[in-house]
PDB file of N, CA and C in Angstrom:
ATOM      1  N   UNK A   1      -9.011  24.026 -24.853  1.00  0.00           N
ATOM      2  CA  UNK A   1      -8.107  23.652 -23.778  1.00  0.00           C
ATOM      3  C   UNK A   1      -8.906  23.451 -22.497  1.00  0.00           C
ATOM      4  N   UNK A   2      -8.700  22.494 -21.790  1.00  0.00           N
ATOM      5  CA  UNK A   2      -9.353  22.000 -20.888  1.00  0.00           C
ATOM      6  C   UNK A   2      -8.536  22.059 -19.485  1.00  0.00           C
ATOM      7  N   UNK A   3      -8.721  22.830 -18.396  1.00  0.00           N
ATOM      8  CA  UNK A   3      -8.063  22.315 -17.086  1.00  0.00           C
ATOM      9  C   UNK A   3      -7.568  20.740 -16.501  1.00  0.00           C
ATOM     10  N   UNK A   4      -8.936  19.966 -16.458  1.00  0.00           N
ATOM     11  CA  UNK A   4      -8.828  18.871 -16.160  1.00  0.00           C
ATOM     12  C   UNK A   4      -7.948  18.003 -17.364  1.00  0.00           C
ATOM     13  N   UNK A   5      -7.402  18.186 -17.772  1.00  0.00           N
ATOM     14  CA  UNK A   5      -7.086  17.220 -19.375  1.00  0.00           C
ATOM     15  C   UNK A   5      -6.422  17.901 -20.868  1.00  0.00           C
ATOM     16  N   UNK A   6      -5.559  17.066 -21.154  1.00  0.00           N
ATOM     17  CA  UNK A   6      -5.253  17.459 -22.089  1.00  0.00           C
ATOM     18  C   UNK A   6      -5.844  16.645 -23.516  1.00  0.00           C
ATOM     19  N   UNK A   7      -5.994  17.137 -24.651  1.00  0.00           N
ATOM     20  CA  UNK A   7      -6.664  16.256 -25.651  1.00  0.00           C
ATOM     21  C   UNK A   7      -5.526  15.012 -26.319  1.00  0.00           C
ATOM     22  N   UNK A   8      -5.661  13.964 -26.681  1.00  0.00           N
ATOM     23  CA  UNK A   8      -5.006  12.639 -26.272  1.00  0.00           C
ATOM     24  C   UNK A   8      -5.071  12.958 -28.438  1.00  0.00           C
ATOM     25  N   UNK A   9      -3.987  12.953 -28.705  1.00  0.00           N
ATOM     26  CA  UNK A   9      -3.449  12.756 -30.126  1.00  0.00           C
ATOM     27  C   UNK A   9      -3.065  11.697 -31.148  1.00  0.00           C
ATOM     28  N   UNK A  10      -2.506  11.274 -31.373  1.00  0.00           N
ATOM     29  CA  UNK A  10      -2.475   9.492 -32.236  1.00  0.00           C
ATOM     30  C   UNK A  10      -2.610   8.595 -31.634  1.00  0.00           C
ATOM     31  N   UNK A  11      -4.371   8.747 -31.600  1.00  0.00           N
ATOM     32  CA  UNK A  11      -5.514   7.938 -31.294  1.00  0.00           C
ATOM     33  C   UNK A  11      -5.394   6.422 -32.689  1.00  0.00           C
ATOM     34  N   UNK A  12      -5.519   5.205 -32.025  1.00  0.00           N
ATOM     35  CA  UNK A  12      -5.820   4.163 -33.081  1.00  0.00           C
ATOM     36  C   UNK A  12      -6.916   4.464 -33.760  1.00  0.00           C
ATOM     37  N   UNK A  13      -7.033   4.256 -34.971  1.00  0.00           N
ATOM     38  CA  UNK A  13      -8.420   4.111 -35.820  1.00  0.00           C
ATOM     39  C   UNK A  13      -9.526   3.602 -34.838  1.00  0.00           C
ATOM     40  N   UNK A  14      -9.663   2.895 -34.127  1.00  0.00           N
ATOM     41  CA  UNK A  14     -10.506   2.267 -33.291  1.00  0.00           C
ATOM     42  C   UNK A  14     -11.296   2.951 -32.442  1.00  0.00           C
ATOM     43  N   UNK A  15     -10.006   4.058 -31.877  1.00  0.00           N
ATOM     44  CA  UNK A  15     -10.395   4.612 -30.771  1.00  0.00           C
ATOM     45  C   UNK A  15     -10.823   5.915 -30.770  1.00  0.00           C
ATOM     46  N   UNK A  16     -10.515   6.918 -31.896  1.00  0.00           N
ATOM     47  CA  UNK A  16     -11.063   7.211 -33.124  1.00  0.00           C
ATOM     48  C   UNK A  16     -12.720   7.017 -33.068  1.00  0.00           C
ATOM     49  N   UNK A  17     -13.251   6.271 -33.285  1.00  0.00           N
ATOM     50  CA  UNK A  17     -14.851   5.882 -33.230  1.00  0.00           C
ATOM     51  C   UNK A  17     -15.761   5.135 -32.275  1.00  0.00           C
ATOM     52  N   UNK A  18     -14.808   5.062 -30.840  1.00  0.00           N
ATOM     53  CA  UNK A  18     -15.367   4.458 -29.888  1.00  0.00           C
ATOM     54  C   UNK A  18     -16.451   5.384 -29.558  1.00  0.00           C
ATOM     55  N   UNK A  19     -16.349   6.711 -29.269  1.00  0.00           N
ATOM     56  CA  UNK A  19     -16.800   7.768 -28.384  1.00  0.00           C
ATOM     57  C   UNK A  19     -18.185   7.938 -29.424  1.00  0.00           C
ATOM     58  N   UNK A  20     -18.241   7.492 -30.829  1.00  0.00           N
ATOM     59  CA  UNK A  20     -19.675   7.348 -31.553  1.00  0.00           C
ATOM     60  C   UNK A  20     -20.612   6.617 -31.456  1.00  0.00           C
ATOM     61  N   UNK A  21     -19.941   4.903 -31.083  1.00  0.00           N
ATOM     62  CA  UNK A  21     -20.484   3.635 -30.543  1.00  0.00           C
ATOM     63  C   UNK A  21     -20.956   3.801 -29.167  1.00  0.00           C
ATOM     64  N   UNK A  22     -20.114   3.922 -28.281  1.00  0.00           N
ATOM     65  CA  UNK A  22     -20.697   4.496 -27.121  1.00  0.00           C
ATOM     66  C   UNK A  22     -20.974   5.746 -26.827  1.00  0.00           C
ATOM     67  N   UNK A  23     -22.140   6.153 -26.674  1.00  0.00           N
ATOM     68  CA  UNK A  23     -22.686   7.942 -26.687  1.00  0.00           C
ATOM     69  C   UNK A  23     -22.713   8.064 -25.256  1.00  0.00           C
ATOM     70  N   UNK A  24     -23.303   6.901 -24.127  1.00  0.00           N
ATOM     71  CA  UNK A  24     -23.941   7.358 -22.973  1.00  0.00           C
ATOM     72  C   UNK A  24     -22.847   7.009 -22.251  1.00  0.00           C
ATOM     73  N   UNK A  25     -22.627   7.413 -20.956  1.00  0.00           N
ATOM     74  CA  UNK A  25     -21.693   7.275 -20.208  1.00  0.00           C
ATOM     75  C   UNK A  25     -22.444   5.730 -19.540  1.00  0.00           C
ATOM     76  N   UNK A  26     -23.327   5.029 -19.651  1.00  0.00           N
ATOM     77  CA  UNK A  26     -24.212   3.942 -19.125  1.00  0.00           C
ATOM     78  C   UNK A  26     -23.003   2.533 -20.451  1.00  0.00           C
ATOM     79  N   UNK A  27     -22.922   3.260 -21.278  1.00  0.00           N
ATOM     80  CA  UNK A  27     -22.712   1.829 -22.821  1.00  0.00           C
ATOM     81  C   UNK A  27     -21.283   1.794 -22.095  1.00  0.00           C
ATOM     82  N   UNK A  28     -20.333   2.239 -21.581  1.00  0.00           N
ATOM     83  CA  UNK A  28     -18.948   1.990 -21.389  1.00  0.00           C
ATOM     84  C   UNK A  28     -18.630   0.847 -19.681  1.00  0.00           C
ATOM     85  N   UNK A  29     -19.846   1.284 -19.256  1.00  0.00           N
ATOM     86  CA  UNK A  29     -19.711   0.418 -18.019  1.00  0.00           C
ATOM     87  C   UNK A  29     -19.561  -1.211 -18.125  1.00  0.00           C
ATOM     88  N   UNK A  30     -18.404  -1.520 -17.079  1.00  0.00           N
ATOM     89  CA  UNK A  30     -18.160  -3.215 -17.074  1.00  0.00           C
ATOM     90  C   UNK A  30     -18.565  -3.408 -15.564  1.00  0.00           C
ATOM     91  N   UNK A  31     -19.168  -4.663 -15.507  1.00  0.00           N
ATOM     92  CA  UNK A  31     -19.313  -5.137 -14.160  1.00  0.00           C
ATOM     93  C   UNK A  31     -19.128  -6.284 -13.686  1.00  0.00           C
ATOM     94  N   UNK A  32     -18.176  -6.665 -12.818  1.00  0.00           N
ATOM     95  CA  UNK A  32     -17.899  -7.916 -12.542  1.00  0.00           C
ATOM     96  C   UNK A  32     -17.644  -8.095 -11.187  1.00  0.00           C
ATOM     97  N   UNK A  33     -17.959  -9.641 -10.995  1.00  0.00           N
ATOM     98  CA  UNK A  33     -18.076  -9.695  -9.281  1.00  0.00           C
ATOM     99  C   UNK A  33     -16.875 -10.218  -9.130  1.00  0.00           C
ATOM    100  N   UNK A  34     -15.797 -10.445  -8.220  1.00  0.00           N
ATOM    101  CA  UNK A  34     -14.397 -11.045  -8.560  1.00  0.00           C
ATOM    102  C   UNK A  34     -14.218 -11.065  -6.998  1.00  0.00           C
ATOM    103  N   UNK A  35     -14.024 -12.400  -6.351  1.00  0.00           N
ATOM    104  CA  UNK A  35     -13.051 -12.361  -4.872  1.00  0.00           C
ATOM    105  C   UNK A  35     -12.148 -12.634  -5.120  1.00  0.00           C
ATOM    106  N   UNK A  36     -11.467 -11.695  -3.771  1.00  0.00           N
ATOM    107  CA  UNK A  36     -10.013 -11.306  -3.812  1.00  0.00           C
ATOM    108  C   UNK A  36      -9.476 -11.873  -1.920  1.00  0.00           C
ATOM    109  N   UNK A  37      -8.245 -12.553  -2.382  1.00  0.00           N
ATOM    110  CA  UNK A  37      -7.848 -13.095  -1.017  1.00  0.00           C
ATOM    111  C   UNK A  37      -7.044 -11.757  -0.651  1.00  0.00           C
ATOM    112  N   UNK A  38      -7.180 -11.146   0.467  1.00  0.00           N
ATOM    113  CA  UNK A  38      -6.747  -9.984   1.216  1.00  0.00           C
ATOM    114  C   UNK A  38      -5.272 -10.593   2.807  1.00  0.00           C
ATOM    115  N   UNK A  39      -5.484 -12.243   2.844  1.00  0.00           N
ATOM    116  CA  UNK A  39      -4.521 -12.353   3.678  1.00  0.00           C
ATOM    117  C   UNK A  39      -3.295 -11.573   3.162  1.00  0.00           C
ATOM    118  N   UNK A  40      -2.688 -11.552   2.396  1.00  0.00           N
ATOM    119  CA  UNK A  40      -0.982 -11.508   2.366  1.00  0.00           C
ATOM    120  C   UNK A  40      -1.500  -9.282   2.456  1.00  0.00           C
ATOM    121  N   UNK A  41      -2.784  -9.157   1.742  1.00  0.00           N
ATOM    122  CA  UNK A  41      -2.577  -7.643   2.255  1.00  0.00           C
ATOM    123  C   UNK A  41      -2.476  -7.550   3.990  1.00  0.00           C
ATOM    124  N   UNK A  42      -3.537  -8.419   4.409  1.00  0.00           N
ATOM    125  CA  UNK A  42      -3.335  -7.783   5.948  1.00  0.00           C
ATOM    126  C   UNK A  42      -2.274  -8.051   6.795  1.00  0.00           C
ATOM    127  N   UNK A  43      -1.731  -9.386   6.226  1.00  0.00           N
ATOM    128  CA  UNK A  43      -0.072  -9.381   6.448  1.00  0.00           C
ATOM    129  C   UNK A  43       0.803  -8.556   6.540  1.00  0.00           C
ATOM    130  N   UNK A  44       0.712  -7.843   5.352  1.00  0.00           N
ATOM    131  CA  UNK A  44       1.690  -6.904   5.503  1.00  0.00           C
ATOM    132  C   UNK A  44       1.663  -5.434   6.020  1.00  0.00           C
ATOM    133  N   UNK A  45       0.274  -5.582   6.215  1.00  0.00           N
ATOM    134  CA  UNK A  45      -0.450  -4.225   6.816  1.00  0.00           C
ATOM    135  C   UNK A  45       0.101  -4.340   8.292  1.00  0.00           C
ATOM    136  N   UNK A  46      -0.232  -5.365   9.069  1.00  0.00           N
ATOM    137  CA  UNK A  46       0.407  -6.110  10.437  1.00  0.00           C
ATOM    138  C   UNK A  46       2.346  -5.335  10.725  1.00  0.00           C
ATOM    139  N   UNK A  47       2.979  -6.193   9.772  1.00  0.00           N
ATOM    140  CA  UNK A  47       4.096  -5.644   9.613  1.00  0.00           C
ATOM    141  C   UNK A  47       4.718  -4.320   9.353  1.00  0.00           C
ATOM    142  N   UNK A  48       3.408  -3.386   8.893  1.00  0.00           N
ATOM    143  CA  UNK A  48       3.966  -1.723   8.937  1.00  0.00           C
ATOM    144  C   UNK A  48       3.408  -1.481  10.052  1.00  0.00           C
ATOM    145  N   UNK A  49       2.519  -1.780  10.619  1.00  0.00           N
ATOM    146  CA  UNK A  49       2.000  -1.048  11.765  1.00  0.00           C
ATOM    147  C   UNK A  49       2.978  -1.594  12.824  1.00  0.00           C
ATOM    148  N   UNK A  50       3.689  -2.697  12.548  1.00  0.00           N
ATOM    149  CA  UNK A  50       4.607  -3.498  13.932  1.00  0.00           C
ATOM    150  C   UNK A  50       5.634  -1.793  14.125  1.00  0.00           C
ATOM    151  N   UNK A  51       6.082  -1.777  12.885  1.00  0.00           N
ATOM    152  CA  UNK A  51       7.125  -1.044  12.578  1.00  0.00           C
ATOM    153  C   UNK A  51       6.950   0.637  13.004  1.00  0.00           C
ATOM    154  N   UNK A  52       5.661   0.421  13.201  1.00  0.00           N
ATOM    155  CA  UNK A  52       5.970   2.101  14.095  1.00  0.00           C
ATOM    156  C   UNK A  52       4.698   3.049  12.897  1.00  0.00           C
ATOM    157  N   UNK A  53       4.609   2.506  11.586  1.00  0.00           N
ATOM    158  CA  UNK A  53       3.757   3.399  10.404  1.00  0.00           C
ATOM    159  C   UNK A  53       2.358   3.074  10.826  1.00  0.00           C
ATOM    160  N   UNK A  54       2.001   4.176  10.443  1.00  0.00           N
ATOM    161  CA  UNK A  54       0.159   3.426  10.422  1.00  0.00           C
ATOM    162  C   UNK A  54      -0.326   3.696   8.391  1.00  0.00           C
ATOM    163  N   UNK A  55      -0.645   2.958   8.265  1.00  0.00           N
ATOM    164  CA  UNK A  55      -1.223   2.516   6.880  1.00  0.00           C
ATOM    165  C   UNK A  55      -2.929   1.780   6.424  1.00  0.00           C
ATOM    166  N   UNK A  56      -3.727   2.116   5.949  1.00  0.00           N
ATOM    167  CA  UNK A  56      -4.883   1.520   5.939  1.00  0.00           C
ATOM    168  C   UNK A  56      -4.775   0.500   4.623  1.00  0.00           C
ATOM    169  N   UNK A  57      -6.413  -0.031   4.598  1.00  0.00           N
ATOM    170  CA  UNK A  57      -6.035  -0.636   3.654  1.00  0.00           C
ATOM    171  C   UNK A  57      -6.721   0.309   2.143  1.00  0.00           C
ATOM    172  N   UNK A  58      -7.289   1.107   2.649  1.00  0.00           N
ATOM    173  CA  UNK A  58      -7.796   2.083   1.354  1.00  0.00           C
ATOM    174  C   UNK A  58      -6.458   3.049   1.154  1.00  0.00           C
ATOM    175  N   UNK A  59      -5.490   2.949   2.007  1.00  0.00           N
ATOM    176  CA  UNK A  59      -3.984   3.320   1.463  1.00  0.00           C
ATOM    177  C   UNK A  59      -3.574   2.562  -0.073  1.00  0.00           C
ATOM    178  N   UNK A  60      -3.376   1.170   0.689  1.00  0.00           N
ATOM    179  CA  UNK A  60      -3.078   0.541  -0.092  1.00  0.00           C
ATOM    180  C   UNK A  60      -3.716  -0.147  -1.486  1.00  0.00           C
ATOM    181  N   UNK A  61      -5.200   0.102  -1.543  1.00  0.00           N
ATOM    182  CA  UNK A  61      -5.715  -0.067  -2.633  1.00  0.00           C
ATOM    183  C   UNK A  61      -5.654   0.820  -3.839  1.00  0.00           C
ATOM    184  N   UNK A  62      -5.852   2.203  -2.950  1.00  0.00           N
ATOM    185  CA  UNK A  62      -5.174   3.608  -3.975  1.00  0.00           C
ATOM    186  C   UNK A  62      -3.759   3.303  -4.558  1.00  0.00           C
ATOM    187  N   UNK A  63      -2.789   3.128  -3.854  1.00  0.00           N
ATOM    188  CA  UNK A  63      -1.303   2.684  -4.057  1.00  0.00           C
ATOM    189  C   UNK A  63      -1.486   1.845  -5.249  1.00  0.00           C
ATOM    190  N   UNK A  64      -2.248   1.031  -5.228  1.00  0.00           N
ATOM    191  CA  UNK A  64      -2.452   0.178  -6.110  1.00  0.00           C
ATOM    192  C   UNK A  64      -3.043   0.287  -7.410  1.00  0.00           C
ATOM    193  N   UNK A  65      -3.657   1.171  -7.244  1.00  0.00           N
ATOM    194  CA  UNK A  65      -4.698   2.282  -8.348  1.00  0.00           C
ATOM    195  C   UNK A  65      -3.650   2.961  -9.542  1.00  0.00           C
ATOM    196  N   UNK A  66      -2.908   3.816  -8.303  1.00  0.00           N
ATOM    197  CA  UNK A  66      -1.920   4.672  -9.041  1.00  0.00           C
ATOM    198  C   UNK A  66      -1.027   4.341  -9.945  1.00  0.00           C
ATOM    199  N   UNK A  67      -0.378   3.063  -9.295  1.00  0.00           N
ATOM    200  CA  UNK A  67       0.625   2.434  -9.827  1.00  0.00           C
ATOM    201  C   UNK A  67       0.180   1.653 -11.258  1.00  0.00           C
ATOM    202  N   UNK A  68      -0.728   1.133 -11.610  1.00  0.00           N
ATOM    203  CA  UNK A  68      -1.886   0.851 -12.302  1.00  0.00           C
ATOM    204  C   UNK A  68      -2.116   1.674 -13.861  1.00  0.00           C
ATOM    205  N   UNK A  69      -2.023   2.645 -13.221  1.00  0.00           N
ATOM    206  CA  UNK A  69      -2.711   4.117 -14.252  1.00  0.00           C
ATOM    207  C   UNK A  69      -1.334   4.480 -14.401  1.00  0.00           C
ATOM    208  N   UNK A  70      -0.200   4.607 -13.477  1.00  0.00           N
ATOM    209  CA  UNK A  70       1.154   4.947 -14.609  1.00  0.00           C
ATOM    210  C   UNK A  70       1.926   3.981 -15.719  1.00  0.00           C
ATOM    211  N   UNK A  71       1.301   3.199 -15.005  1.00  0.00           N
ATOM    212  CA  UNK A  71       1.894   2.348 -16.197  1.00  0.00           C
ATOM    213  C   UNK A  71       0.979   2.023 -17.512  1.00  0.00           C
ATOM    214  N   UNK A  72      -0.471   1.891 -16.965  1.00  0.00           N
ATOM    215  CA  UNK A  72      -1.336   1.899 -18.100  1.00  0.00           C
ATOM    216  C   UNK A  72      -2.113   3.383 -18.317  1.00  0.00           C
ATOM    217  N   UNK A  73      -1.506   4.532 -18.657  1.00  0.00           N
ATOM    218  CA  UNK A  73      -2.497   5.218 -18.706  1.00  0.00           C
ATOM    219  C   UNK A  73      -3.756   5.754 -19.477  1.00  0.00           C
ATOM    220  N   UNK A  74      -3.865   4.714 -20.266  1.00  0.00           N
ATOM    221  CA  UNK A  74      -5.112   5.202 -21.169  1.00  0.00           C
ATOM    222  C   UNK A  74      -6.249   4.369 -20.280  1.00  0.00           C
ATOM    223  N   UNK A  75      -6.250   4.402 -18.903  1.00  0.00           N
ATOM    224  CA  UNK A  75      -7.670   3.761 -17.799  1.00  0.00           C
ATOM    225  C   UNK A  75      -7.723   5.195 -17.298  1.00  0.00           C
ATOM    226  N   UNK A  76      -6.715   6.210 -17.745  1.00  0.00           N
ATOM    227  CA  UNK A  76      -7.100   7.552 -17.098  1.00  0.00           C
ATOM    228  C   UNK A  76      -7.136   8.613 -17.714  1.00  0.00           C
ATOM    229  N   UNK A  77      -8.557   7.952 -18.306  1.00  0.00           N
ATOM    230  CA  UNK A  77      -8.859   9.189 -19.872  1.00  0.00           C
ATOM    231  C   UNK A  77     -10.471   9.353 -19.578  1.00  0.00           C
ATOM    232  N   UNK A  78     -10.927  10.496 -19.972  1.00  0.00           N
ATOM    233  CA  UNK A  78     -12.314  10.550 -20.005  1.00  0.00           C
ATOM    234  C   UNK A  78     -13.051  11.439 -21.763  1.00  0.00           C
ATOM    235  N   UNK A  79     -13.750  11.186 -22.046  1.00  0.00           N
ATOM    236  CA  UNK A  79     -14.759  11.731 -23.290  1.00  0.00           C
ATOM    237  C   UNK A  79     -15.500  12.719 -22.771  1.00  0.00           C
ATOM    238  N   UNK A  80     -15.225  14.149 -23.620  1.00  0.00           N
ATOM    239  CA  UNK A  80     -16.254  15.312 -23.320  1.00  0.00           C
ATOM    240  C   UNK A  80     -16.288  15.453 -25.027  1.00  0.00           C
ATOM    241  N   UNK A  81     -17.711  15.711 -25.264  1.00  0.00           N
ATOM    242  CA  UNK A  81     -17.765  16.032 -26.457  1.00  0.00           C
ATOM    243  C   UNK A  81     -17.187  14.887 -28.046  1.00  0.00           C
ATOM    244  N   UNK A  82     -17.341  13.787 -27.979  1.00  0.00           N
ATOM    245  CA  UNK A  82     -16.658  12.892 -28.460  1.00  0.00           C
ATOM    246  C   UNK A  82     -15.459  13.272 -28.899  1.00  0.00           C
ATOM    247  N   UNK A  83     -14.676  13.810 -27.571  1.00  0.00           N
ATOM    248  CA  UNK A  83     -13.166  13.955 -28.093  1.00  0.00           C
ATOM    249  C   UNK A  83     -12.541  13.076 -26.765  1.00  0.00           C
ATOM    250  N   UNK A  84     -11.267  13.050 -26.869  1.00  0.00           N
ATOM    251  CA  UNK A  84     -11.077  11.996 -25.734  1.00  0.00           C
ATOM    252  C   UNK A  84      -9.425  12.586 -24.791  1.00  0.00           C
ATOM    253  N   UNK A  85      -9.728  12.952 -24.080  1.00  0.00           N
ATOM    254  CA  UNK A  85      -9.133  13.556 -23.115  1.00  0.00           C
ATOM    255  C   UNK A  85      -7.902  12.823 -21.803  1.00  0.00           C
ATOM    256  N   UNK A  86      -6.760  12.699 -21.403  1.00  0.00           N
ATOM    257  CA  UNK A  86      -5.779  12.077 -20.962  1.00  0.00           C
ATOM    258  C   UNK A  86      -5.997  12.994 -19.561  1.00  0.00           C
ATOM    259  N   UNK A  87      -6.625  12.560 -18.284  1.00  0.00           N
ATOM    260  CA  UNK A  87      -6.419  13.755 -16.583  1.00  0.00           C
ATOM    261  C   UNK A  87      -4.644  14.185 -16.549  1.00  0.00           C
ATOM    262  N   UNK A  88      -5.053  15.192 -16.179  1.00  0.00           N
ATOM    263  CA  UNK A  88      -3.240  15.443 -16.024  1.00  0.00           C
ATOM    264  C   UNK A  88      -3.000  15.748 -14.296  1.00  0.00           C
ATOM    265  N   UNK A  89      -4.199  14.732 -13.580  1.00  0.00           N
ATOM    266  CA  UNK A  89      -4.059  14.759 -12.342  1.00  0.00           C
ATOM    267  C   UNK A  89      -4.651  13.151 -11.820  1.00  0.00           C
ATOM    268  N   UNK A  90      -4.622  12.790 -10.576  1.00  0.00           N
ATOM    269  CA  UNK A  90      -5.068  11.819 -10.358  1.00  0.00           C
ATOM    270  C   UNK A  90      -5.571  12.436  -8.783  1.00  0.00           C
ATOM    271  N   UNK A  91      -7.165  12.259  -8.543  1.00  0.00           N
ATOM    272  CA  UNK A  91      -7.507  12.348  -7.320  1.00  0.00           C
ATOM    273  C   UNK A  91      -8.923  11.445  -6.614  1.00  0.00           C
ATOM    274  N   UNK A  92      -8.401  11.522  -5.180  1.00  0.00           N
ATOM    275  CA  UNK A  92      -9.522  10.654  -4.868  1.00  0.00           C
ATOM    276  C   UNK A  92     -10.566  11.041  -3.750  1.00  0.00           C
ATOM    277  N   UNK A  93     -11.362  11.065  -4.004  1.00  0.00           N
ATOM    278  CA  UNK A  93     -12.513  11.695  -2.912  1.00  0.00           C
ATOM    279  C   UNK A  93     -13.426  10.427  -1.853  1.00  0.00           C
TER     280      UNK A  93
END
């Protein structure tokens, strides 16, 4: 039993033998360069701050994070021991 995590149970066959294929925490990494048009964010960033809120935009990228990971949550799983683990928290430093 783990604090951070609970152990993640009817795993696909697939997923099952990922954590053998990839051993190093280096083999799972993706990297991609991708621009992103930010007008309609700072738009609306404009419009909460008109309104009296103050909001950043690393607010809103987290917001965006979260919302993300509840709906998909197997992006918020980690491997200890080739077993594969579900956070039963979400935090950001």
């Amino acid at each position: 039993m783990r604090q951070d995590g609970k152990k993640v149970k009817n795993l696909s066959g697939l997923m099952y033998i990922v954590p053998y294929i990839m051993e190093h925490r280096h083999d799972a990494q993706n990297l991609i360069r991708q621009t992103i048009d930010l007008d309609h964010l700072h738009t609306y960033l404009r419009d909460v701050k008109s309104r009296g809120h103050h909001m950043s935009t690393f607010t809103l990228i987290i917001a965006a994070y979260l919302r993300t990971v509840s709906q998909l949550p197997y992006l918020n799983r980690f491997v200890i021991n080739r077993k594969i683990y579900a956070r039963n928290r979400f935090s950001v430093s």
